[in-house]
Protein backbone atom coordinates (compact mmCIF):
# COMPACT_ATOMS: atom_id res chain seq x y z
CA UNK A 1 0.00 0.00 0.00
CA UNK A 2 1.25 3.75 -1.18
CA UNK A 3 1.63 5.97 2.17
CA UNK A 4 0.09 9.12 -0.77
CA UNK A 5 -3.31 9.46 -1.57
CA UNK A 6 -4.26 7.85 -5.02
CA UNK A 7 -5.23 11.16 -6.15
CA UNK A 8 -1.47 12.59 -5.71
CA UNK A 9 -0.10 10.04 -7.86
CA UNK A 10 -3.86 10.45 -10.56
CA UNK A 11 -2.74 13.82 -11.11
CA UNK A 12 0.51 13.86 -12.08
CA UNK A 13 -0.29 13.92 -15.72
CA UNK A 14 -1.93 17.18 -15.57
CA UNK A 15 1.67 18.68 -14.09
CA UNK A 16 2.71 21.20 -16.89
CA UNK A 17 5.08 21.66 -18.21
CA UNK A 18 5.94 18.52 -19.17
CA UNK A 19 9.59 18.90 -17.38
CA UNK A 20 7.72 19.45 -14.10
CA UNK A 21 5.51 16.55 -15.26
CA UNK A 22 9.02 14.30 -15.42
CA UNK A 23 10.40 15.64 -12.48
CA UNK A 24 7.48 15.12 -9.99
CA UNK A 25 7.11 11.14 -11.98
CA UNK A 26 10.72 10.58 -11.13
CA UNK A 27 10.73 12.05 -7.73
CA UNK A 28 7.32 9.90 -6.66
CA UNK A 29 9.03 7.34 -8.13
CA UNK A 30 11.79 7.59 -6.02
CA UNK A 31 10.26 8.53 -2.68
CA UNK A 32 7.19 5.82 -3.04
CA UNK A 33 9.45 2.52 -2.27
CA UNK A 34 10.94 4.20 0.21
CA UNK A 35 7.97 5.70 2.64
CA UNK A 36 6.30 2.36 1.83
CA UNK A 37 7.81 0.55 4.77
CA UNK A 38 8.19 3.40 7.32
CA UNK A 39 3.85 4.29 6.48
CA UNK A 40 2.73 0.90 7.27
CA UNK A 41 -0.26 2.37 5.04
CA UNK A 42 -2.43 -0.63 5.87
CA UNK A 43 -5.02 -1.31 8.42
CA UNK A 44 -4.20 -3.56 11.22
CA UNK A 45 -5.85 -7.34 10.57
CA UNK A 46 -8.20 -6.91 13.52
CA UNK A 47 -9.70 -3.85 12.49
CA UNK A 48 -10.06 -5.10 8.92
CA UNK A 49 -12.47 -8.32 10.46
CA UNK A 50 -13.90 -5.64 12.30
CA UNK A 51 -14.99 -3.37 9.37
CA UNK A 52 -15.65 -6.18 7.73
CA UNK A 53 -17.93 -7.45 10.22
CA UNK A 54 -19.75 -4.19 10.63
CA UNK A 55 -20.63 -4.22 6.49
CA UNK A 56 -21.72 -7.52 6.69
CA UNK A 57 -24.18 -6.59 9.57
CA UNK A 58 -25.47 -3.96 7.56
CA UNK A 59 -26.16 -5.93 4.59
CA UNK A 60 -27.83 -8.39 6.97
CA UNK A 61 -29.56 -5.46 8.53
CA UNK A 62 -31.02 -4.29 5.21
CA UNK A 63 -31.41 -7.49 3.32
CA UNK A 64 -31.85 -10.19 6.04
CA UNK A 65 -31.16 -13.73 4.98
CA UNK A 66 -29.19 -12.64 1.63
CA UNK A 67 -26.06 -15.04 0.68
CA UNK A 68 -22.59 -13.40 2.08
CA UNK A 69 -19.77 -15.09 0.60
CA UNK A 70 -16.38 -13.98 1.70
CA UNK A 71 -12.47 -15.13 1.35
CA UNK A 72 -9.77 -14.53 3.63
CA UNK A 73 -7.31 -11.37 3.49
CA UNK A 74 -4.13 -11.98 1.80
CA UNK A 75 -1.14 -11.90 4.22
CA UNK A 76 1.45 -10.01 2.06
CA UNK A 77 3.23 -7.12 3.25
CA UNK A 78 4.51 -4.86 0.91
């Protein structure tokens, strides 16, 4: 996961001029791998089962006795 907002790294092509564009691609590219590991951009496992649990109940809530199918979360770590 990217410690930036997806919108940071979305609008880069609309940099101008095109220098700046190349400059601020190279320098994301440069400083993304490295704030990657320090961020720790992702949520905790428990609080992901606990947001998950929460939408579930909601869709229960709303639409009791429709199918929920689910899988479990992947355990990579960028």
């Amino acid at each position: 996961p990217s410690p930036w907002p997806t919108a940071l790294r979305e609008l880069i092509r609309y940099v101008r001029p095109p220098r700046v564009r190349r400059w601020v691609r190279d320098g994301y590219g440069w400083i993304q791998p490295r704030f990657s590991p320090i961020a720790r951009a992702a949520l905790p496992p428990h609080l992901t089962a606990e947001y998950l649990e929460m939408t579930r109940a909601a869709i229960d809530f709303n639409r009791p006795g429709i199918p929920v199918v689910a899988s479990l979360p992947s355990v990579h770590i960028a």
